[in-house]
C-alpha atoms as a PDB file:
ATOM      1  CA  UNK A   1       0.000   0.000   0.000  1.00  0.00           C
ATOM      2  CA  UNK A   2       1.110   3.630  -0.580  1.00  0.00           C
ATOM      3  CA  UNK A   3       1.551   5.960   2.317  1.00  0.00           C
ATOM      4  CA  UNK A   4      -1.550   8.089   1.471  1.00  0.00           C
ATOM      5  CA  UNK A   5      -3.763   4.548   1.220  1.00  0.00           C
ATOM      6  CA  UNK A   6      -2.088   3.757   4.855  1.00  0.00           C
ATOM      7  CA  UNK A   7      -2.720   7.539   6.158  1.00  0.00           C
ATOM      8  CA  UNK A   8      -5.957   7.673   4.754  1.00  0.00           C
ATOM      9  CA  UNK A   9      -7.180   4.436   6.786  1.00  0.00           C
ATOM     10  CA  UNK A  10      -5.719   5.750  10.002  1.00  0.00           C
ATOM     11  CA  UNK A  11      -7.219   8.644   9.862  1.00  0.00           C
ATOM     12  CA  UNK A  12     -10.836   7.408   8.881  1.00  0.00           C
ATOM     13  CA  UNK A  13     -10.005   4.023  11.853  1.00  0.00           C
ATOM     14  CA  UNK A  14      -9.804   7.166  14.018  1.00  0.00           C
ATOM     15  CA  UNK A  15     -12.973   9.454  13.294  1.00  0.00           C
ATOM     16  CA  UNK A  16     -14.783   6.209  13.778  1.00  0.00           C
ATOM     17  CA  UNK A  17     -13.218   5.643  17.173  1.00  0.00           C
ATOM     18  CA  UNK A  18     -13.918   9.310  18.008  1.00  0.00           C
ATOM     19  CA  UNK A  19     -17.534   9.355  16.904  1.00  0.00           C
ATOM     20  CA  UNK A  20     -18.059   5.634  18.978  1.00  0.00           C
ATOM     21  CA  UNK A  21     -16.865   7.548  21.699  1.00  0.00           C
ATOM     22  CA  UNK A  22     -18.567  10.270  21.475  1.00  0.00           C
ATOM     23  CA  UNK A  23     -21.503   8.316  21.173  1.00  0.00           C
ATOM     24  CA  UNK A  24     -21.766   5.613  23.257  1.00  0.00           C
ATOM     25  CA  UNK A  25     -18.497   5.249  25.830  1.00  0.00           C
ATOM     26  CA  UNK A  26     -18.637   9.482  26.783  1.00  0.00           C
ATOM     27  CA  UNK A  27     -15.080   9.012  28.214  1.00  0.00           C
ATOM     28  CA  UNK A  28     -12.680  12.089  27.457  1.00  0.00           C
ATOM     29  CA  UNK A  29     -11.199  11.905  24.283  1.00  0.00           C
ATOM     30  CA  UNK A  30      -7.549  10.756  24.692  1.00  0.00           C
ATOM     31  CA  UNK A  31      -8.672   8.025  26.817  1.00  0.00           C
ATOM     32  CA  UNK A  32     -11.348   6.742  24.722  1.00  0.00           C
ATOM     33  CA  UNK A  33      -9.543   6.472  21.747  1.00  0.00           C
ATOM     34  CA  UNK A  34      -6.474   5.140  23.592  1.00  0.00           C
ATOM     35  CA  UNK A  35      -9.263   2.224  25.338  1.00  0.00           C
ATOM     36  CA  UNK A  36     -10.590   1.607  21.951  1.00  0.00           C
ATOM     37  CA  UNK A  37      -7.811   1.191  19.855  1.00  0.00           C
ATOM     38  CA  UNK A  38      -6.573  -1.500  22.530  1.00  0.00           C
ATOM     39  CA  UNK A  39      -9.069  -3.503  21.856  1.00  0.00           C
ATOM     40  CA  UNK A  40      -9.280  -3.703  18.369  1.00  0.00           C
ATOM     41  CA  UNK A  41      -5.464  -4.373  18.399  1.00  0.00           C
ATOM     42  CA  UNK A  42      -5.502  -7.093  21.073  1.00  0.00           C
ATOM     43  CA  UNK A  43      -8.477  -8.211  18.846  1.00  0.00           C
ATOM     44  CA  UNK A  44      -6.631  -8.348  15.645  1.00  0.00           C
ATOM     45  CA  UNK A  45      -3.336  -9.997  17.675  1.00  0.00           C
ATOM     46  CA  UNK A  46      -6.721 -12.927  19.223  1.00  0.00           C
ATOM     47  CA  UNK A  47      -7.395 -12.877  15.090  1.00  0.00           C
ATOM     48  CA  UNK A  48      -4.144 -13.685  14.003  1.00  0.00           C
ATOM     49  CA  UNK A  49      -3.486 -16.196  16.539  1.00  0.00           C
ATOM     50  CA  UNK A  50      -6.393 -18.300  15.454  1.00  0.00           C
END
């Protein structure tokens, strides 16, 4: 993938994050995208491992 293909899905993985959030978690920010990024990465590292 090119760099703008990699940045672009970053940055959409993270509005997403932001809005779920926003929406549904209400922690601050930082914290919430920091909580759910975790889990989606220990989820894709459970993923892999199967």
């Amino acid at each position: 993938m090119k760099l703008f293909n990699i940045l672009a899905i970053l940055i959409t993985l993270s509005a997403g994050f932001s809005y779920i959030n926003h929406r549904f978690i209400r922690l601050p920010t930082t914290i919430g995208l920091m909580a759910i990024s975790l889990l989606v990465s220990l989820g894709l590292i459970a993923l892999g491992a199967l």
